[in-house]
C-alpha atoms as a PDB file:
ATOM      1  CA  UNK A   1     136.887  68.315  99.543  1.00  0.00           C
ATOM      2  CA  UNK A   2     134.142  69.131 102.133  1.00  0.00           C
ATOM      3  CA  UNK A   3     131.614  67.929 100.004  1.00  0.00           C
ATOM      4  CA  UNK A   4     133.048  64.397  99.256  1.00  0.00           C
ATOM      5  CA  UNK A   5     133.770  63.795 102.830  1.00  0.00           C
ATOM      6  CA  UNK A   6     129.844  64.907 103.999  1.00  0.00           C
ATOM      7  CA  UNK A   7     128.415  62.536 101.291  1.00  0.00           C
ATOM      8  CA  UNK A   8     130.621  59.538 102.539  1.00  0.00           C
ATOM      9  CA  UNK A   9     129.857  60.411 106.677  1.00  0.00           C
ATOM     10  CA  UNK A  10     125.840  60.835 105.375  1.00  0.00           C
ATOM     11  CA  UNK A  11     126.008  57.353 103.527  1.00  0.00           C
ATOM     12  CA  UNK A  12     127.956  55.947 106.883  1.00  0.00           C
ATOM     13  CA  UNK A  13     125.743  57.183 109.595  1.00  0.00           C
ATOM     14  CA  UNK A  14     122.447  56.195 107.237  1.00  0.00           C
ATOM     15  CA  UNK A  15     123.880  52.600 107.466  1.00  0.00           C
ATOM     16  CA  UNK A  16     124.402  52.153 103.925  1.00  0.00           C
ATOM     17  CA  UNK A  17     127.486  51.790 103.947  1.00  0.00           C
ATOM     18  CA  UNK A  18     129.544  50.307 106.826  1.00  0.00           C
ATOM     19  CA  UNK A  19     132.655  52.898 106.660  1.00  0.00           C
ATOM     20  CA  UNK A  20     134.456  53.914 103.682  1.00  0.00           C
ATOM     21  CA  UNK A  21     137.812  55.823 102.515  1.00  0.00           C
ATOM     22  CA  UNK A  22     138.018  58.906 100.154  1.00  0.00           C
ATOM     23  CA  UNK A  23     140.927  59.701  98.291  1.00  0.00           C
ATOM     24  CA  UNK A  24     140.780  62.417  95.660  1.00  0.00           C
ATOM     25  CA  UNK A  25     143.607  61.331  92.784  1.00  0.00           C
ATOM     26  CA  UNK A  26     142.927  64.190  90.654  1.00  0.00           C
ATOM     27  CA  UNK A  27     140.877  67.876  89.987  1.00  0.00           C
ATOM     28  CA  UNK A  28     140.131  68.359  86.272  1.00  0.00           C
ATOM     29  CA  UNK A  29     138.856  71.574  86.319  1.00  0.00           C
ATOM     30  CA  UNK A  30     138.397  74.832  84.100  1.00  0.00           C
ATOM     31  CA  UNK A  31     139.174  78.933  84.879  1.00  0.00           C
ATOM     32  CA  UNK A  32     136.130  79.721  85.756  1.00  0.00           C
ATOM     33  CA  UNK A  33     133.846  81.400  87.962  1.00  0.00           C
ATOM     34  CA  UNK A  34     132.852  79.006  90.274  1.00  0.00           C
ATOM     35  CA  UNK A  35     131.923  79.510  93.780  1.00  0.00           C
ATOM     36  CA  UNK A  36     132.854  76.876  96.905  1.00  0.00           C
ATOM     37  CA  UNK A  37     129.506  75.194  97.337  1.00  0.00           C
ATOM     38  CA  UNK A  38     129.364  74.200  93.300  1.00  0.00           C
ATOM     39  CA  UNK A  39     132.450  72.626  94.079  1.00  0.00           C
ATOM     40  CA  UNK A  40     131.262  70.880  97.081  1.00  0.00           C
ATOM     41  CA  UNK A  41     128.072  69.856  95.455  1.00  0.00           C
ATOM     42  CA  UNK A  42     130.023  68.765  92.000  1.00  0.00           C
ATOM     43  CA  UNK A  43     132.398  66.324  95.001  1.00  0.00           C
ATOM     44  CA  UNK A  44     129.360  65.227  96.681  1.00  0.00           C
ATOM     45  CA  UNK A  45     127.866  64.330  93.825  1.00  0.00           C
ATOM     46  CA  UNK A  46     131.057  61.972  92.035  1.00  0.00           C
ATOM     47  CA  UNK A  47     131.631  59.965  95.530  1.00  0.00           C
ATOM     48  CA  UNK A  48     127.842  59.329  95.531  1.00  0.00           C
ATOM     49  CA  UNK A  49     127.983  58.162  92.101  1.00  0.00           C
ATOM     50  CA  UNK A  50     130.913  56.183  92.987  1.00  0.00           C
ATOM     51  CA  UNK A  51     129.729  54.609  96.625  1.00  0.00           C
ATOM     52  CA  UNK A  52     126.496  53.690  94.443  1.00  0.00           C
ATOM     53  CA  UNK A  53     126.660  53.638  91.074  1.00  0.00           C
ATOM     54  CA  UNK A  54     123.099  52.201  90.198  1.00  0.00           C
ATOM     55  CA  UNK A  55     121.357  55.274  91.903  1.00  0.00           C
ATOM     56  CA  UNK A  56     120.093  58.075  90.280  1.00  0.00           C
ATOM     57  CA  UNK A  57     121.527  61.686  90.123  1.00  0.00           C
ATOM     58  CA  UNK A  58     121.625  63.398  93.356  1.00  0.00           C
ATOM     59  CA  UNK A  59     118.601  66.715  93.356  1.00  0.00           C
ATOM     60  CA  UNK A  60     120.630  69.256  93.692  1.00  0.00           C
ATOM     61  CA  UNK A  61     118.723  73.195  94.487  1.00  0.00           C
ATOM     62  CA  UNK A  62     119.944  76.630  94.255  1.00  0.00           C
ATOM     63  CA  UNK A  63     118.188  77.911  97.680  1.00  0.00           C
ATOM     64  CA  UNK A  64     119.173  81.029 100.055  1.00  0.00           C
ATOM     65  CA  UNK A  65     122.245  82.000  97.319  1.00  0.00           C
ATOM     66  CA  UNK A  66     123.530  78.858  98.016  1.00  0.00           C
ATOM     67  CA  UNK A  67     123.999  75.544  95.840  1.00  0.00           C
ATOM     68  CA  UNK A  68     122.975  72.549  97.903  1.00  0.00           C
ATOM     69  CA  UNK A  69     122.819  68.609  97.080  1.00  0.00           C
ATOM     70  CA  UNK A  70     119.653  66.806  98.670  1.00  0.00           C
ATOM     71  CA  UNK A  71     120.965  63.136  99.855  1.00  0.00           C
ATOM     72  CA  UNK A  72     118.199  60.728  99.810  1.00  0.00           C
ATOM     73  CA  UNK A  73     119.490  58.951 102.749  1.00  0.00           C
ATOM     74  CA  UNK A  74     119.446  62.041 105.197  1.00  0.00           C
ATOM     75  CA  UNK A  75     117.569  65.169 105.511  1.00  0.00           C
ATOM     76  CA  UNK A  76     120.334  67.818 106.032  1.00  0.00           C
ATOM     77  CA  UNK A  77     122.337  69.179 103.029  1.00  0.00           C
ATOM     78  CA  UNK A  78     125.736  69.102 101.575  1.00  0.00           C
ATOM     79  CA  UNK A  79     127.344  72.409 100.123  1.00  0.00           C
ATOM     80  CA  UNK A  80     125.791  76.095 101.096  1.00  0.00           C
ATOM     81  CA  UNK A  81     127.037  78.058 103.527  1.00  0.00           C
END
């Protein structure tokens, strides 16, 4: 999960967190059609929520065909190609 891992290196390198550990236990998910980056954004988005869980939602923006997840804490994006 490429997204989960970018959010957690962003929050590390932005010194808000000191270092940190993913570990995905489980995928709930649905057939559908869903593209890589929505799935990178949708990971990015749950370790955010879980790193800080008094933050609001992350802005997330459909730009250049591409689904990307702004991170207060840096200026480059997680998810697109």
């Amino acid at each position: 999960m490429h997204g989960a891992w970018r959010c957690a290196d962003a929050a590390v390198r932005a010194g808000l967190a000191r270092g940190c550990r993913v570990r995905l236990l489980q995928v709930i998910g649905a057939v559908v059609d869903t593209v890589p980056e929505t799935v990178e954004c949708a990971a990015a988005q749950a370790v955010w929520k879980a790193m800080f869980p008094d933050s609001a939602e992350l802005d997330m923006a459909y730009e250049e065909d591409a689904w990307h997840v702004r991170l207060p804490c840096v200026r480059a994006d997680v998810g697109g190609t």
